[in-house]
PDB file of N, CA and C in Angstrom:
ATOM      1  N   UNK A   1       0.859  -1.167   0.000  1.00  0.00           N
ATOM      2  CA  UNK A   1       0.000   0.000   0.000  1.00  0.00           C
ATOM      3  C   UNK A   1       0.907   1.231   0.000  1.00  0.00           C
ATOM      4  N   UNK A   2       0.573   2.127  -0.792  1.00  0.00           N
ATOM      5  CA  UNK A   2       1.320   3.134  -0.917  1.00  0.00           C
ATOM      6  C   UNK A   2       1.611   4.181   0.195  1.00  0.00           C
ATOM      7  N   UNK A   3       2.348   4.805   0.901  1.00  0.00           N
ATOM      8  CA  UNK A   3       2.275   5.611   2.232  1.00  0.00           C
ATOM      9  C   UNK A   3       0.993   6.665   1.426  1.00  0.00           C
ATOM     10  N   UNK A   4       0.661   7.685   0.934  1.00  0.00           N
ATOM     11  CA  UNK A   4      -0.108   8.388   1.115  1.00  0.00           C
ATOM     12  C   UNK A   4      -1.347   7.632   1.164  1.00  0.00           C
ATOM     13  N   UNK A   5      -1.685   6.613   0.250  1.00  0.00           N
ATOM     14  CA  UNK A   5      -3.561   6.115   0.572  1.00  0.00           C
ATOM     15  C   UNK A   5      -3.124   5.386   1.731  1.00  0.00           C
ATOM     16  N   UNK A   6      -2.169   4.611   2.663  1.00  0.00           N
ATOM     17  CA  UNK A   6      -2.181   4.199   4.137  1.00  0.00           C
ATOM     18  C   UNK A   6      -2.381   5.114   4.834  1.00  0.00           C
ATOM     19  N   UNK A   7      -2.125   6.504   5.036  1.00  0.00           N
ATOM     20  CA  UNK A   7      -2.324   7.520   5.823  1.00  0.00           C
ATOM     21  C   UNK A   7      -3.579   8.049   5.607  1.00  0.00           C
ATOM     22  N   UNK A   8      -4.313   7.816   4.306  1.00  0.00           N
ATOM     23  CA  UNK A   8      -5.616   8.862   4.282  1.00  0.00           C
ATOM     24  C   UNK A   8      -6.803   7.341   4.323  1.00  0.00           C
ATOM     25  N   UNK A   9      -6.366   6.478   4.525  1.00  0.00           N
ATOM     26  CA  UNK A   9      -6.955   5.492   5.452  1.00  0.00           C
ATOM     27  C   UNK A   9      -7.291   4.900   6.553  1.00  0.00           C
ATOM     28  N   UNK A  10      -5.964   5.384   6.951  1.00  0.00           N
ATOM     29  CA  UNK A  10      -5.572   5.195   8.420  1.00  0.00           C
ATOM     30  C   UNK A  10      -6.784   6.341   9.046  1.00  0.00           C
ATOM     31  N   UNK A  11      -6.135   7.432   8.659  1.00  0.00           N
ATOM     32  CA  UNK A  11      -6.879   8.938   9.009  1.00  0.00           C
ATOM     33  C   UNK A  11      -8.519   8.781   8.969  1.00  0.00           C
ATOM     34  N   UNK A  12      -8.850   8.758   7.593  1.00  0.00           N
ATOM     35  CA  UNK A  12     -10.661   8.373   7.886  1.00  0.00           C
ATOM     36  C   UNK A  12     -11.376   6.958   8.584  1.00  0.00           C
ATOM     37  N   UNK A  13     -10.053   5.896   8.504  1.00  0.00           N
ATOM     38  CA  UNK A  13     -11.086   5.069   9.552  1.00  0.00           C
ATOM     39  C   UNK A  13     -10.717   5.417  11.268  1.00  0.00           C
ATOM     40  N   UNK A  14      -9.682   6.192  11.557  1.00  0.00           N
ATOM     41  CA  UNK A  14      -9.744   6.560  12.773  1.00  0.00           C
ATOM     42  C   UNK A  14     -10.816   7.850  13.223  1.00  0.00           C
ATOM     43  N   UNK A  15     -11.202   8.864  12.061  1.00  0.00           N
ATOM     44  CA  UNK A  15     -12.384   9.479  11.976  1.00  0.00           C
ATOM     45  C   UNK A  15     -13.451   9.048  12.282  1.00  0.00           C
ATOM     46  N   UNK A  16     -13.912   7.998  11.934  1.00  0.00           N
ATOM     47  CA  UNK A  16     -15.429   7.025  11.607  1.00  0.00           C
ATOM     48  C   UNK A  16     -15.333   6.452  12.790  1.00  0.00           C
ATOM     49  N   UNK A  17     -14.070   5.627  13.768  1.00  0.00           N
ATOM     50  CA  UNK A  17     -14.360   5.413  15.070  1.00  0.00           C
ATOM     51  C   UNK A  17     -14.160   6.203  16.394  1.00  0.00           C
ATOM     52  N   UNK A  18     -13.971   7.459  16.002  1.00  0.00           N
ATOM     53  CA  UNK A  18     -14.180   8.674  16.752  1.00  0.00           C
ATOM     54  C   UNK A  18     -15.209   9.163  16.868  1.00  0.00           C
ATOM     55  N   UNK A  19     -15.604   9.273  15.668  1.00  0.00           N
ATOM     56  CA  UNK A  19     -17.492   9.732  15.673  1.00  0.00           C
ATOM     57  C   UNK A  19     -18.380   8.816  16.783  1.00  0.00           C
ATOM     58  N   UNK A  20     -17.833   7.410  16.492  1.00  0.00           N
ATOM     59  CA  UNK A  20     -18.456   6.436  17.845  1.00  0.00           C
ATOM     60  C   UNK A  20     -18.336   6.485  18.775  1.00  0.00           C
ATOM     61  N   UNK A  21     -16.626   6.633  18.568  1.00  0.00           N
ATOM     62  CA  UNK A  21     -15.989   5.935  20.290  1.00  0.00           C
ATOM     63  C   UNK A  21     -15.785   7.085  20.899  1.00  0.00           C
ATOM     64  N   UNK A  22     -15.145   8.406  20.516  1.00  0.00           N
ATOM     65  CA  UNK A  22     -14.793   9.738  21.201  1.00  0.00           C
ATOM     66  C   UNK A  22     -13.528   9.895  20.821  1.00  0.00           C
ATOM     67  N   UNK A  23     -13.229  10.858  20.784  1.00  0.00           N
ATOM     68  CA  UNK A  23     -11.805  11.719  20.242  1.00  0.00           C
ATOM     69  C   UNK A  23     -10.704  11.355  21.016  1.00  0.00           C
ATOM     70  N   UNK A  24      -9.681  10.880  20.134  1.00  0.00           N
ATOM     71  CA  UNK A  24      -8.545  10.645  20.609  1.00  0.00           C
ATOM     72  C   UNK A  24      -7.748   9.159  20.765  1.00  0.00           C
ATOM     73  N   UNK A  25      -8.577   8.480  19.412  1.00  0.00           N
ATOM     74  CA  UNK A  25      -8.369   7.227  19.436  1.00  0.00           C
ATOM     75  C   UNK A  25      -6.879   7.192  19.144  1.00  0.00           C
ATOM     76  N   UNK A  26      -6.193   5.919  19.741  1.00  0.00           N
ATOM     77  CA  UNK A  26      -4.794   5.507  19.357  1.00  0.00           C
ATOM     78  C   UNK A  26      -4.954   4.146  18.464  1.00  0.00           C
ATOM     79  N   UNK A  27      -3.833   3.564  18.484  1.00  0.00           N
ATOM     80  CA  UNK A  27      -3.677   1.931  17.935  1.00  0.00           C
ATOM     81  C   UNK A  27      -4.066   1.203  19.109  1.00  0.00           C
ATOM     82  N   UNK A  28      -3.672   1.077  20.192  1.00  0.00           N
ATOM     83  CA  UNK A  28      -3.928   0.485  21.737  1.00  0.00           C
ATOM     84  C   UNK A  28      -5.590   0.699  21.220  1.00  0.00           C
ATOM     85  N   UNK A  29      -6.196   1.471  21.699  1.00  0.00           N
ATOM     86  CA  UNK A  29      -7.701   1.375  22.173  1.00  0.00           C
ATOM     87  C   UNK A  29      -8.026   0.989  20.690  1.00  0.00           C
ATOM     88  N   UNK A  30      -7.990   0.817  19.547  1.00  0.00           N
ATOM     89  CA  UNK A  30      -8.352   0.307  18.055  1.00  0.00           C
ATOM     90  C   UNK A  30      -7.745  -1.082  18.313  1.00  0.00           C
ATOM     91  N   UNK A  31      -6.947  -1.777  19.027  1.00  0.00           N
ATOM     92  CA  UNK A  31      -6.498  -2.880  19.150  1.00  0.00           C
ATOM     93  C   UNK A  31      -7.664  -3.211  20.226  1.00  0.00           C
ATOM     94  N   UNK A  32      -7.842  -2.517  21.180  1.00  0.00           N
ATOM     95  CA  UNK A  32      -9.050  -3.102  22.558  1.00  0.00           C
ATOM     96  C   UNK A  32     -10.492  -2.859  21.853  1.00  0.00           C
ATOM     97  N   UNK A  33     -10.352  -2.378  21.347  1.00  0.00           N
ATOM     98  CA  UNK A  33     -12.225  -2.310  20.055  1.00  0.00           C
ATOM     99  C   UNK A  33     -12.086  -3.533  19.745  1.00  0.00           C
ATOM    100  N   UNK A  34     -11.144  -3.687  18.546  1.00  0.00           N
ATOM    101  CA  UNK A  34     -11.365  -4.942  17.695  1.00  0.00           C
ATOM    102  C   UNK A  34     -11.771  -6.261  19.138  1.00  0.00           C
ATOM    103  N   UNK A  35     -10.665  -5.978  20.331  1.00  0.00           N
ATOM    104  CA  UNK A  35     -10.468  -7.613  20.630  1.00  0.00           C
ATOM    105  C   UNK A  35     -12.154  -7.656  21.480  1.00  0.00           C
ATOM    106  N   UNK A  36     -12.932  -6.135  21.886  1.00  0.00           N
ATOM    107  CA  UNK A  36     -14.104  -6.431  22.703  1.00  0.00           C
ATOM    108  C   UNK A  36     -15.136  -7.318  21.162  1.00  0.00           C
ATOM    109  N   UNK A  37     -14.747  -6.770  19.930  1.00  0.00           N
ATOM    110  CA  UNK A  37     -15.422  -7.427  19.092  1.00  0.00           C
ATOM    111  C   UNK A  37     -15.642  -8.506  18.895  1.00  0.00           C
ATOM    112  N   UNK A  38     -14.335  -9.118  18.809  1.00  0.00           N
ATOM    113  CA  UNK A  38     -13.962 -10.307  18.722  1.00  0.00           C
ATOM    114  C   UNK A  38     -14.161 -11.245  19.652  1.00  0.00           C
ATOM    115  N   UNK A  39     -14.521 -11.197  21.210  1.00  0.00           N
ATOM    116  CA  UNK A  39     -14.750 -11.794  22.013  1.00  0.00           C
ATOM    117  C   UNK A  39     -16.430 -11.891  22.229  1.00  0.00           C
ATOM    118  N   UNK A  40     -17.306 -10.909  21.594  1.00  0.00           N
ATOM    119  CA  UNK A  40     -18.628 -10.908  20.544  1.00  0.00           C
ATOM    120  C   UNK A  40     -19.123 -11.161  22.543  1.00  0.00           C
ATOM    121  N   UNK A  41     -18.834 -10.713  23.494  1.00  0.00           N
ATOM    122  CA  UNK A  41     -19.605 -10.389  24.801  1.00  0.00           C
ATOM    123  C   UNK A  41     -19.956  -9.018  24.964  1.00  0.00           C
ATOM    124  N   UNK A  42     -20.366  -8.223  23.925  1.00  0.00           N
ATOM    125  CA  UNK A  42     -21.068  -6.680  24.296  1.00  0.00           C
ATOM    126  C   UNK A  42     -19.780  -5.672  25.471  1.00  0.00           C
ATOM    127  N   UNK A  43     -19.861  -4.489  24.899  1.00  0.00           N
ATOM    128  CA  UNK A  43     -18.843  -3.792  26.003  1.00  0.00           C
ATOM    129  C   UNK A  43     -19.609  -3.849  27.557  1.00  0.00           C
ATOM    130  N   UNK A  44     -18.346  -4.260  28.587  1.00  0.00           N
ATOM    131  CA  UNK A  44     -18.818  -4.033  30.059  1.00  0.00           C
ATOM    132  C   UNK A  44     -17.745  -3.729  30.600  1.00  0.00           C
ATOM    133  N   UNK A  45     -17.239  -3.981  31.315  1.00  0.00           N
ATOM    134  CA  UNK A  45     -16.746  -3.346  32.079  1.00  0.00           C
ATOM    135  C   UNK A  45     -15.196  -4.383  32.220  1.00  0.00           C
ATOM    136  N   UNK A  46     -14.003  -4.760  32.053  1.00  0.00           N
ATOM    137  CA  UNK A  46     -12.924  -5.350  32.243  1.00  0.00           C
ATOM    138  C   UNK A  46     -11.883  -4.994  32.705  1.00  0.00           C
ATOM    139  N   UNK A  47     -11.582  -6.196  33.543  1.00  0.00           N
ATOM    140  CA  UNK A  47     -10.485  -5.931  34.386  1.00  0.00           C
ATOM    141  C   UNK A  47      -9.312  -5.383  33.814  1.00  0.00           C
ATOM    142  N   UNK A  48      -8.285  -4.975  34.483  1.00  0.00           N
ATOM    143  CA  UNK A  48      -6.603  -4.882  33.600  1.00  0.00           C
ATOM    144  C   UNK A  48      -6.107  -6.655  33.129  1.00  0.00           C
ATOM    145  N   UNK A  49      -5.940  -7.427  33.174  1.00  0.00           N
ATOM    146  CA  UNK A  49      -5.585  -8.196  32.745  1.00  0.00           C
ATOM    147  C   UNK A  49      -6.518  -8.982  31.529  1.00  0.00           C
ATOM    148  N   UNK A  50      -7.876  -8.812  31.772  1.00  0.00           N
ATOM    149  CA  UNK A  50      -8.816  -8.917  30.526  1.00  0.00           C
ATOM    150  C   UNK A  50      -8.321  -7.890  29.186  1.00  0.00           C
ATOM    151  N   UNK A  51      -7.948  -6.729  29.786  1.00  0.00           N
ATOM    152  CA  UNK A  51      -7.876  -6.158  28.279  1.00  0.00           C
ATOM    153  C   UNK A  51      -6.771  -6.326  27.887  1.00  0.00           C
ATOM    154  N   UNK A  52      -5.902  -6.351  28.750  1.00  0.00           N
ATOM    155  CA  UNK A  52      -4.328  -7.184  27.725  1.00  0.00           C
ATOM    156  C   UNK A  52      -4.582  -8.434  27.212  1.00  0.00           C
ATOM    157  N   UNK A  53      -5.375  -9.144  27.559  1.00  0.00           N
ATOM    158  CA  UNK A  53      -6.319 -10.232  26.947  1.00  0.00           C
ATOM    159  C   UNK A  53      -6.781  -9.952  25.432  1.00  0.00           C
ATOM    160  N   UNK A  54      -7.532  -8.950  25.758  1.00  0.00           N
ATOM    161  CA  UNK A  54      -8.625  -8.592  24.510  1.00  0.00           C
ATOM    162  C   UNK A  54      -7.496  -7.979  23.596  1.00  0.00           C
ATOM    163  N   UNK A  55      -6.072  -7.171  24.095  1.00  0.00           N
ATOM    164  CA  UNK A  55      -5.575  -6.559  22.832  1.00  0.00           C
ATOM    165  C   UNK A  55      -4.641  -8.065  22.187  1.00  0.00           C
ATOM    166  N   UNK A  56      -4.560  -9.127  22.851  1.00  0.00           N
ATOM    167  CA  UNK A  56      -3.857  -9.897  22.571  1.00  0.00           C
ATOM    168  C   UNK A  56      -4.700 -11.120  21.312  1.00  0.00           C
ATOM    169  N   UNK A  57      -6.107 -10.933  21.614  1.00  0.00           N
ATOM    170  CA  UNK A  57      -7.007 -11.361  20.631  1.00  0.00           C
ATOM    171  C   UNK A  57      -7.061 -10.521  19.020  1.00  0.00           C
ATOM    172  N   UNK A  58      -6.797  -9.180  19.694  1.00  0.00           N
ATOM    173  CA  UNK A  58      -7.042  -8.505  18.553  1.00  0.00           C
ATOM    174  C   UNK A  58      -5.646  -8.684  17.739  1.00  0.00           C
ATOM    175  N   UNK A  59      -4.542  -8.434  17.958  1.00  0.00           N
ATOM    176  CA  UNK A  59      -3.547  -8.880  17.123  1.00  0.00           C
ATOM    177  C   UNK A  59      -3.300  -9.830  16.754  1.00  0.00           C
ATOM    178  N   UNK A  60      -3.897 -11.173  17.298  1.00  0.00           N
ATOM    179  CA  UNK A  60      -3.676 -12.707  16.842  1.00  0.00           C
ATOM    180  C   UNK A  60      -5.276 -12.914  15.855  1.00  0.00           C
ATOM    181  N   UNK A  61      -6.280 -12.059  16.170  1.00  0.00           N
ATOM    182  CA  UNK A  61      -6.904 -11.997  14.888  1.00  0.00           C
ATOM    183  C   UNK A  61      -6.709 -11.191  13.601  1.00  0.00           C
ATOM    184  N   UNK A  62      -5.962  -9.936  13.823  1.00  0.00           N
ATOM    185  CA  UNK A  62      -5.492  -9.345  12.939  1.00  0.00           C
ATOM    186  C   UNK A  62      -4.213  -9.675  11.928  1.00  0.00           C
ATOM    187  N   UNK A  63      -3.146 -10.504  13.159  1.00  0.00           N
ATOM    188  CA  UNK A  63      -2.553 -10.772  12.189  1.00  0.00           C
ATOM    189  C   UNK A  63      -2.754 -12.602  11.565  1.00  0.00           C
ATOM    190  N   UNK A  64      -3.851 -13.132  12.111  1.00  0.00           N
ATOM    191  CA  UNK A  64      -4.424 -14.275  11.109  1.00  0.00           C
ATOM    192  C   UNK A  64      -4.654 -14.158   9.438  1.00  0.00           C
ATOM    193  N   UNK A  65      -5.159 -12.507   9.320  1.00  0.00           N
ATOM    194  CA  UNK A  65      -5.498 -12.223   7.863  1.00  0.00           C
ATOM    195  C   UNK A  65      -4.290 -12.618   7.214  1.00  0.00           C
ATOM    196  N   UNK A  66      -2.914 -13.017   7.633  1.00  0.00           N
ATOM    197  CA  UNK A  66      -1.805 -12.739   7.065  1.00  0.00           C
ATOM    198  C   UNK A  66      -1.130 -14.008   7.235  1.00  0.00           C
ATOM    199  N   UNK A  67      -1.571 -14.933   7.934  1.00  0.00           N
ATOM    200  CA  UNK A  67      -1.062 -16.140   7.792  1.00  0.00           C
ATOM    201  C   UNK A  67      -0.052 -16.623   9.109  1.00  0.00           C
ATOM    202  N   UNK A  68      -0.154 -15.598  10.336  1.00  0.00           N
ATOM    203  CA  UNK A  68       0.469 -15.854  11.318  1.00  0.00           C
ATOM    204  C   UNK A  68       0.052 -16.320  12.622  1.00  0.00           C
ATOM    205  N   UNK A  69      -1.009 -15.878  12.444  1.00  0.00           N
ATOM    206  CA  UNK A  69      -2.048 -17.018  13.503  1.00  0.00           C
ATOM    207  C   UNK A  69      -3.287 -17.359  12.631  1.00  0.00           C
ATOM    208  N   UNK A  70      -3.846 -18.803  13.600  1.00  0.00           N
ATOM    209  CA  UNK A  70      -5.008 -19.203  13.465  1.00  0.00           C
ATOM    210  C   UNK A  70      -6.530 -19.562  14.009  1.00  0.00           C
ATOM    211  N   UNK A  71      -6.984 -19.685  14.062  1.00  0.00           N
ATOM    212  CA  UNK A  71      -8.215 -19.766  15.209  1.00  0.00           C
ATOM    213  C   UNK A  71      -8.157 -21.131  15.372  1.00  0.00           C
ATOM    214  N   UNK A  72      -7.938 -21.211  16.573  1.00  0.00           N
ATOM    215  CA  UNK A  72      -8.290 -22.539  17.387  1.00  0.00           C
ATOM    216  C   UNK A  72      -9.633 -23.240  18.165  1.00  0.00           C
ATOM    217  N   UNK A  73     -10.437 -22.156  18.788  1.00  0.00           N
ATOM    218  CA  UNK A  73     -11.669 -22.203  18.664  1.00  0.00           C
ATOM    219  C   UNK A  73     -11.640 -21.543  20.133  1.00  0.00           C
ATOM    220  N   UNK A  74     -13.074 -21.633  21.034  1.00  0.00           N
ATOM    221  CA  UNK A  74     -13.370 -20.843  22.030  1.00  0.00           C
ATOM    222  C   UNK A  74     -12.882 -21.331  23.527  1.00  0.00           C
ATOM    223  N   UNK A  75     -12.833 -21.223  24.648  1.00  0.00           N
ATOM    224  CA  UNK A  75     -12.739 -21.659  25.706  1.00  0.00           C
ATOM    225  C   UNK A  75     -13.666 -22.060  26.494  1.00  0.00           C
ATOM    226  N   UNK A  76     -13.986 -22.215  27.810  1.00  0.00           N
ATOM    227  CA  UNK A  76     -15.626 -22.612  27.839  1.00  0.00           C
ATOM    228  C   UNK A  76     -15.995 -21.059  28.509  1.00  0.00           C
ATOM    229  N   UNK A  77     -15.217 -20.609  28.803  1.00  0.00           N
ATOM    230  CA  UNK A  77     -15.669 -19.047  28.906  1.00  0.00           C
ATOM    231  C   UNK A  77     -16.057 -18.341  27.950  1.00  0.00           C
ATOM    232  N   UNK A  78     -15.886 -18.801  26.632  1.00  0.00           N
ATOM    233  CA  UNK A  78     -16.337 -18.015  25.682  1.00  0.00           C
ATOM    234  C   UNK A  78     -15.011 -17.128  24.984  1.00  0.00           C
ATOM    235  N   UNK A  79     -13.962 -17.194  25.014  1.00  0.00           N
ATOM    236  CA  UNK A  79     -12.835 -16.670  24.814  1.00  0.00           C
ATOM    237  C   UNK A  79     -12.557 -16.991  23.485  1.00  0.00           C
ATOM    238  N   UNK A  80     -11.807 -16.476  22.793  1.00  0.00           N
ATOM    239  CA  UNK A  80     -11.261 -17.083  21.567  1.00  0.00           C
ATOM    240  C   UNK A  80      -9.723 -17.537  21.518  1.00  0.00           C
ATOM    241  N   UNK A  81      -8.909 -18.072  21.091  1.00  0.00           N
ATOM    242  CA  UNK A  81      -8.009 -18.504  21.152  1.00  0.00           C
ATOM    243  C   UNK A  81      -7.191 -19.146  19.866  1.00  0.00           C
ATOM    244  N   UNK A  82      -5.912 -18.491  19.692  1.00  0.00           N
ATOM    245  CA  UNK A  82      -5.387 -18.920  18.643  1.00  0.00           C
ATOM    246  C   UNK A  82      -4.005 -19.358  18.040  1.00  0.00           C
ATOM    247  N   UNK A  83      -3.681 -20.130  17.525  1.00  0.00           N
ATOM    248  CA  UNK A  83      -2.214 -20.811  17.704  1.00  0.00           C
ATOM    249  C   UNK A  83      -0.952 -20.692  16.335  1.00  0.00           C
ATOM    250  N   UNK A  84      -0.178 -19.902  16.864  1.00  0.00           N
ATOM    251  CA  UNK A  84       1.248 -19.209  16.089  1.00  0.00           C
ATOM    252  C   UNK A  84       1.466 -20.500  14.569  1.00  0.00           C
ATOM    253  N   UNK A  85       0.976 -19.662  13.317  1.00  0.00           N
ATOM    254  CA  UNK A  85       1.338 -21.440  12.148  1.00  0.00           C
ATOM    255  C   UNK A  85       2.804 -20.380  11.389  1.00  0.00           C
ATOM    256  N   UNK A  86       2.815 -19.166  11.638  1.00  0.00           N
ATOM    257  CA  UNK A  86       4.054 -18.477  10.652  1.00  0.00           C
ATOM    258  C   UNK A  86       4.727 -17.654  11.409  1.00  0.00           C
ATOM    259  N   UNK A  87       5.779 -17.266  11.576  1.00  0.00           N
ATOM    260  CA  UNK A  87       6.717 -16.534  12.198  1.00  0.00           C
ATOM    261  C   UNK A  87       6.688 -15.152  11.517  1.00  0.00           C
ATOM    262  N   UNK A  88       6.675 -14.922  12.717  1.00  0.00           N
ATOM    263  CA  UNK A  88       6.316 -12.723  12.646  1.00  0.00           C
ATOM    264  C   UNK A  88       8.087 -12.541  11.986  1.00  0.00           C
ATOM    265  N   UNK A  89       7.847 -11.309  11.193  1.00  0.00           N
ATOM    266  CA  UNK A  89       9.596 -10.757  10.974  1.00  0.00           C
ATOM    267  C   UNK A  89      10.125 -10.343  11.873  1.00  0.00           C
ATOM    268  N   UNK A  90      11.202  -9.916  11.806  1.00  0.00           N
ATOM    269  CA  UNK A  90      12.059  -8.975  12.560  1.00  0.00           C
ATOM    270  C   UNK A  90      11.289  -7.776  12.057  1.00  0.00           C
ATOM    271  N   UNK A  91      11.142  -6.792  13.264  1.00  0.00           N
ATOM    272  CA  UNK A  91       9.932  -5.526  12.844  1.00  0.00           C
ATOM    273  C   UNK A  91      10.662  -4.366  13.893  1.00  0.00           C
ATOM    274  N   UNK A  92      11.416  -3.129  13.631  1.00  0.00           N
ATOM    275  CA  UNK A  92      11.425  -2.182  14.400  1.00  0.00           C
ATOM    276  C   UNK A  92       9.920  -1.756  15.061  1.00  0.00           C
ATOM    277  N   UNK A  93      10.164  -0.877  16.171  1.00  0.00           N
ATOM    278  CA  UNK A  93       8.656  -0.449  16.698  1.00  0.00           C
ATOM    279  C   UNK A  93       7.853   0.603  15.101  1.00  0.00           C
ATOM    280  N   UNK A  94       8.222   1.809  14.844  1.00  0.00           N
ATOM    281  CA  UNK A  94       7.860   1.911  13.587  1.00  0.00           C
ATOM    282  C   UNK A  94       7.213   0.936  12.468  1.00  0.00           C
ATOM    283  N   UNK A  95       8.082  -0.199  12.389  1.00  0.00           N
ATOM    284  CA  UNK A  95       7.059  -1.005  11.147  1.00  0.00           C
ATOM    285  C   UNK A  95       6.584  -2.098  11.721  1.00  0.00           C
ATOM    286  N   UNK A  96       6.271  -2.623  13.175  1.00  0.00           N
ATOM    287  CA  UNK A  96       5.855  -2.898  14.006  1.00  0.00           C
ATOM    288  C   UNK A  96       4.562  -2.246  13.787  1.00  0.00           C
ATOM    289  N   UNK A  97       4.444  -1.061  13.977  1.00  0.00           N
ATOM    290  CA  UNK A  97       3.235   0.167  14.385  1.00  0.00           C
ATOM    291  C   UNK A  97       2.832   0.211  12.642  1.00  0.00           C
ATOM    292  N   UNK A  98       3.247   0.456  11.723  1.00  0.00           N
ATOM    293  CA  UNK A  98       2.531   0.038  10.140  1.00  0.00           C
ATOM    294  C   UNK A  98       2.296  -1.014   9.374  1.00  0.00           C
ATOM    295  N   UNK A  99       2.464  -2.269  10.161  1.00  0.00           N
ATOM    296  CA  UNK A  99       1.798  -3.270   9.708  1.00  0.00           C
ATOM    297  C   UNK A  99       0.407  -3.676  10.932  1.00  0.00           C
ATOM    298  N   UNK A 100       0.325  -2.983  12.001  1.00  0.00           N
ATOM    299  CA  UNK A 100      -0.815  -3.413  12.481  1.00  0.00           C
ATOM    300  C   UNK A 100      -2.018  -2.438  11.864  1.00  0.00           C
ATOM    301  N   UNK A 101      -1.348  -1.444  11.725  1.00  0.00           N
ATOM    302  CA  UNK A 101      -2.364  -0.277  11.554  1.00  0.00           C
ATOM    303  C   UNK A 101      -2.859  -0.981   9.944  1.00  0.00           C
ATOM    304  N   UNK A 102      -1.971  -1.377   9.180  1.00  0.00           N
ATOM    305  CA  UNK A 102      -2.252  -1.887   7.450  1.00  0.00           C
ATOM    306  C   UNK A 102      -3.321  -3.238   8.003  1.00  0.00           C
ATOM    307  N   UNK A 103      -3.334  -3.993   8.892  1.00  0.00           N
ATOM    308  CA  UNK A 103      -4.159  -5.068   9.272  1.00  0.00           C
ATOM    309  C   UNK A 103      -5.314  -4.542  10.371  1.00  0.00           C
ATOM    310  N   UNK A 104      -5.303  -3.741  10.632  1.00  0.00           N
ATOM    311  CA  UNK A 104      -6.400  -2.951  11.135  1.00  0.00           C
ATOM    312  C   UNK A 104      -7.818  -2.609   9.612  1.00  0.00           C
ATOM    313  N   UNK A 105      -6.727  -1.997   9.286  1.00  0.00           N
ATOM    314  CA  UNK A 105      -7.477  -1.314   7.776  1.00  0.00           C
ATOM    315  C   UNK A 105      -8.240  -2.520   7.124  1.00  0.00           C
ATOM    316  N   UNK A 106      -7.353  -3.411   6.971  1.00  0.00           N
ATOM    317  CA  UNK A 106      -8.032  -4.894   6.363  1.00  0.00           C
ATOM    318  C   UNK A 106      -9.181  -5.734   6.853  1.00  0.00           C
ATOM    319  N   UNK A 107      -8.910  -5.248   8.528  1.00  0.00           N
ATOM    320  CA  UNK A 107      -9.985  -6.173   8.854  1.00  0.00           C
ATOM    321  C   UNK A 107     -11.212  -5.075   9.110  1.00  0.00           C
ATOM    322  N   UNK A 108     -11.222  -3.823   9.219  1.00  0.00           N
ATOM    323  CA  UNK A 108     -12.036  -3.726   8.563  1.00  0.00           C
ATOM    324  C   UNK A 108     -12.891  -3.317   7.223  1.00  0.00           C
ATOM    325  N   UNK A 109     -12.429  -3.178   6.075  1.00  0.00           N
ATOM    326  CA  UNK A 109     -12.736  -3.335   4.879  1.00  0.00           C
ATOM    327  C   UNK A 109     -13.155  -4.485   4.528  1.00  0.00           C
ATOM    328  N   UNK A 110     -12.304  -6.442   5.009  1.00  0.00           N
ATOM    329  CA  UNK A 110     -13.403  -7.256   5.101  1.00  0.00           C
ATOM    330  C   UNK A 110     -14.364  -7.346   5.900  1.00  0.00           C
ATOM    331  N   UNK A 111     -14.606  -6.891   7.575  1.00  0.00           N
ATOM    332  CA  UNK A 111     -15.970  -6.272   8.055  1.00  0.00           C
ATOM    333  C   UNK A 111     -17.032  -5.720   6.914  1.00  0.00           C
ATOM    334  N   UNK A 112     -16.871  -4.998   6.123  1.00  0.00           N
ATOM    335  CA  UNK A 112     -17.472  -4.240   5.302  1.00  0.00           C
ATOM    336  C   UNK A 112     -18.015  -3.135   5.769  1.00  0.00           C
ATOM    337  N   UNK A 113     -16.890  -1.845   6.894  1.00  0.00           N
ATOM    338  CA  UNK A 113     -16.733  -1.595   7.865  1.00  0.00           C
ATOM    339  C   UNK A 113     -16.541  -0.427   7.350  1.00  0.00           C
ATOM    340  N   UNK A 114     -15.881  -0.003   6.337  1.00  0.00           N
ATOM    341  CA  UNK A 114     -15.350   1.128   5.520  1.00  0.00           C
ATOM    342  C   UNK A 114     -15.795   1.356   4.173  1.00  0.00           C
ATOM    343  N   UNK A 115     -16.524   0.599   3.713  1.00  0.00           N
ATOM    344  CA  UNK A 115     -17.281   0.868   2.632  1.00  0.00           C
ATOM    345  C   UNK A 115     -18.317   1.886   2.417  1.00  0.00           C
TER     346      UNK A 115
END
């Protein structure tokens, strides 16, 4: 993806979940969205160790689109859970921080989220 349409993507879907969520979204709380999604139990209220939970769902579902995790299935809590099939690169924090944000974008455009 080219840096200018990643940035004016990045930019309007962090727009569109501001209008929802409130001003001042980061990658962290767009990582704790996706994982309350993904755990499909309605927002309530979670502990500190639940949401390092939930951001840990959201990057092992985000980066599934890509072939590095997979879904393993639920827990009896209802959890999701998923198991390492490809090895992440070597990633400075920088392209660390632009490949989640590029798998952010993806998952939701297949949501049909940004359309």
């Amino acid at each position: 993806m080219l840096d200018i349409d990643f940035q004016r993507e990045w930019r309007e879907l962090i727009a569109r979940l501001e209008a929802q969520f409130g001003e001042g979204l980061e990658l962290e709380t767009v990582l704790f969205l996706i994982g309350v999604q993904e755990l499909g139990q309605g927002q309530r209220e979670f502990k500190k160790h639940e949401k390092l939970d939930l951001m840990h769902i959201a990057i092992c579902r985000l980066l599934s689109q890509y072939g590095y995790y997979e879904f393993e299935g639920m827990d009896q809590d209802g959890w999701p859970h998923y198991k390492t099939i490809g090895k992440l690169p070597k990633l400075n924090p920088n392209e660390q921080s632009r490949l989640m944000k590029e798998a952010v974008i993806d998952y939701f455009k297949n949501a049909e989220l940004l359309n």
